[in-house]
N, C-alpha and C. Protein backbone atom coordinates (compact mmCIF):
# COMPACT_ATOMS: atom_id res chain seq x y z
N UNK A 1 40.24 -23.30 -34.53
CA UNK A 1 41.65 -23.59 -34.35
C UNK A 1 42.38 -22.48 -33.60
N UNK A 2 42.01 -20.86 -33.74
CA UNK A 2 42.46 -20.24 -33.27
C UNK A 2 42.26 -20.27 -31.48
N UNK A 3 41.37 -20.62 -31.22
CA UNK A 3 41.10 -21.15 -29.65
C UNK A 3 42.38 -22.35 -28.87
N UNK A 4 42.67 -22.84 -29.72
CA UNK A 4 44.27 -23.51 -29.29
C UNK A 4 44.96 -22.97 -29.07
N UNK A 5 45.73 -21.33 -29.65
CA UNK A 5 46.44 -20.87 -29.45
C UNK A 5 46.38 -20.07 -27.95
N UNK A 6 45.09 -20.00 -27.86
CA UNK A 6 45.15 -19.08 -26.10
C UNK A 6 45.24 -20.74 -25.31
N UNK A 7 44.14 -21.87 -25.93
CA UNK A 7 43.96 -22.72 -23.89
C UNK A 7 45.12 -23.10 -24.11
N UNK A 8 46.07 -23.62 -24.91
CA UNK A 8 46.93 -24.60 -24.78
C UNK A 8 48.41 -23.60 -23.75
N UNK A 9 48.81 -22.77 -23.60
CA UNK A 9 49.54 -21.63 -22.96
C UNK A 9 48.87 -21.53 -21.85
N UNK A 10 47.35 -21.59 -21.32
CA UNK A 10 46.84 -21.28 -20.16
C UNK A 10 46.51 -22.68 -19.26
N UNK A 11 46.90 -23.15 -20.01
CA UNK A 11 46.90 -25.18 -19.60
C UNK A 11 47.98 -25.48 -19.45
N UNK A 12 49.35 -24.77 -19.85
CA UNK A 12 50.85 -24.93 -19.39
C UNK A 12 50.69 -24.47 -18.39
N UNK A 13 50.03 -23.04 -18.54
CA UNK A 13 49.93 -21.98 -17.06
C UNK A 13 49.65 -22.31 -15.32
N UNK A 14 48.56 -23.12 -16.04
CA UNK A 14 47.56 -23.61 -14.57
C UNK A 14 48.59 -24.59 -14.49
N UNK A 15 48.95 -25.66 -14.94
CA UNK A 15 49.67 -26.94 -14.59
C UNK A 15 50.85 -26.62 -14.33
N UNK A 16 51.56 -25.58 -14.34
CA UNK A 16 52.80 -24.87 -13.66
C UNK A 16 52.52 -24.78 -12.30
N UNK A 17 51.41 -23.23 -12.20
CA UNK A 17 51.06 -22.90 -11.05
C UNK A 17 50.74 -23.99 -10.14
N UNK A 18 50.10 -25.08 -10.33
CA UNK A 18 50.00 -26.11 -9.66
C UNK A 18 50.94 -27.15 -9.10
N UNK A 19 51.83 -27.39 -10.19
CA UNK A 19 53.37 -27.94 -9.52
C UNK A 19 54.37 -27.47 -8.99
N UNK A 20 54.21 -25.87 -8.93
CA UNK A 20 55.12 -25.03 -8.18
C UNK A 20 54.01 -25.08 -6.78
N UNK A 21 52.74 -24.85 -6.83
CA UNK A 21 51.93 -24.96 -5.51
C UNK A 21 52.84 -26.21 -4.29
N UNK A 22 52.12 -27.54 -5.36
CA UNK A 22 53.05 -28.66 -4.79
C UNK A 22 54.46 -28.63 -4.04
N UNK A 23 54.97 -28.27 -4.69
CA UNK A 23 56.68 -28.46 -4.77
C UNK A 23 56.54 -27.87 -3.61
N UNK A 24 56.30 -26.17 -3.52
CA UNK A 24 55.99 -25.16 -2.04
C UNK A 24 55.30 -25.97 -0.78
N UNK A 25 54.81 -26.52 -1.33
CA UNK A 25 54.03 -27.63 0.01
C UNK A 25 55.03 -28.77 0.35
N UNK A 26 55.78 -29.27 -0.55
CA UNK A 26 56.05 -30.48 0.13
C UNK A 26 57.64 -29.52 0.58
N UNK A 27 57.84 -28.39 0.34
CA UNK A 27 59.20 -27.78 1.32
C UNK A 27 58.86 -27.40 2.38
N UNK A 28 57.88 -27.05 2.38
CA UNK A 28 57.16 -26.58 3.77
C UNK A 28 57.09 -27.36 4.75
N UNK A 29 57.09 -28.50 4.62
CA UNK A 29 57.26 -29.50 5.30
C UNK A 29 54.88 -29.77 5.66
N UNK A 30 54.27 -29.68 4.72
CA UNK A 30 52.81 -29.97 4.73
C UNK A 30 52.54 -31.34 5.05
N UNK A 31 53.59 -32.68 4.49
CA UNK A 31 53.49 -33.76 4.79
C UNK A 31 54.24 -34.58 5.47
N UNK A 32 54.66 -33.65 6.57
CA UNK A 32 55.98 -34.40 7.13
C UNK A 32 55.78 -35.65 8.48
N UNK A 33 54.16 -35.51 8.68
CA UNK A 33 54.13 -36.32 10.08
C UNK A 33 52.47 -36.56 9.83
N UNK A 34 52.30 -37.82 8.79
CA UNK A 34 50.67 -37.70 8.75
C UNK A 34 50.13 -38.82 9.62
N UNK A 35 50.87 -39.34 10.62
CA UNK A 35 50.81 -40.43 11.28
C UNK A 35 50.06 -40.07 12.74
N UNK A 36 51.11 -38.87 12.85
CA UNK A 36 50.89 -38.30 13.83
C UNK A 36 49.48 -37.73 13.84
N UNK A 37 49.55 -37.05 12.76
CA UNK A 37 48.19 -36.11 12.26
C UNK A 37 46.42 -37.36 12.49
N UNK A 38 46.71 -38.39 12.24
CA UNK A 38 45.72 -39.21 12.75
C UNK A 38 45.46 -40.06 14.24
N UNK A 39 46.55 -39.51 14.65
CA UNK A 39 46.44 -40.38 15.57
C UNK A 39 45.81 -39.23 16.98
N UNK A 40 46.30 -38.05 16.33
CA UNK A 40 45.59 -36.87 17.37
C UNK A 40 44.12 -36.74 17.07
N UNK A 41 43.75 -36.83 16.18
CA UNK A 41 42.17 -36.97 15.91
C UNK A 41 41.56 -37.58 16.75
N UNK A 42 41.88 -38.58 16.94
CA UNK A 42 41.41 -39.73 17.75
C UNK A 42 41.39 -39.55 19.28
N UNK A 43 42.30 -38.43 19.82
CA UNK A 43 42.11 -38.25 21.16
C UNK A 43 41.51 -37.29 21.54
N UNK A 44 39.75 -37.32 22.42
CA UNK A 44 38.93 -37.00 22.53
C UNK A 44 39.28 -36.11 24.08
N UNK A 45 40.27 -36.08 24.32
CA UNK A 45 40.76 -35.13 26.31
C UNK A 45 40.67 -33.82 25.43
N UNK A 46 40.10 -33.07 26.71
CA UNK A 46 39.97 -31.20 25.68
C UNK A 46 41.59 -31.36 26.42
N UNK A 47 42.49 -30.15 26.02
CA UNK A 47 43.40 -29.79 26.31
C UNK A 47 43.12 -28.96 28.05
N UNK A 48 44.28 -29.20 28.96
CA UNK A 48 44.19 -28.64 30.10
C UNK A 48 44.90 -26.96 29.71
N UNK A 49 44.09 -26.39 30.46
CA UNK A 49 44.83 -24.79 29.98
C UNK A 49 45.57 -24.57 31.27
């Protein structure tokens, strides 16, 4: 039982760190154009330098 008292605080911990990760990503603007993001894949021209 005493093993509850540490994971259950380090399982708030991680699942914090992880929705503050998120949150930082979606301000960042990480998902702002995934349309775009596939549709450049797809074009096989090397870039002209």
């Amino acid at each position: 039982m005493n093993v509850l008292l540490y994971m259950m605080p380090a399982a708030l911990l991680l699942a914090g760190a992880a929705l503050a990760a998120f949150i930082w990503s979606l301000r960042a603007g990480q998902y702002d154009d995934p349309a775009g993001s596939a549709a450049r894949i797809l074009n096989d021209q090397d870039p002209i330098p």
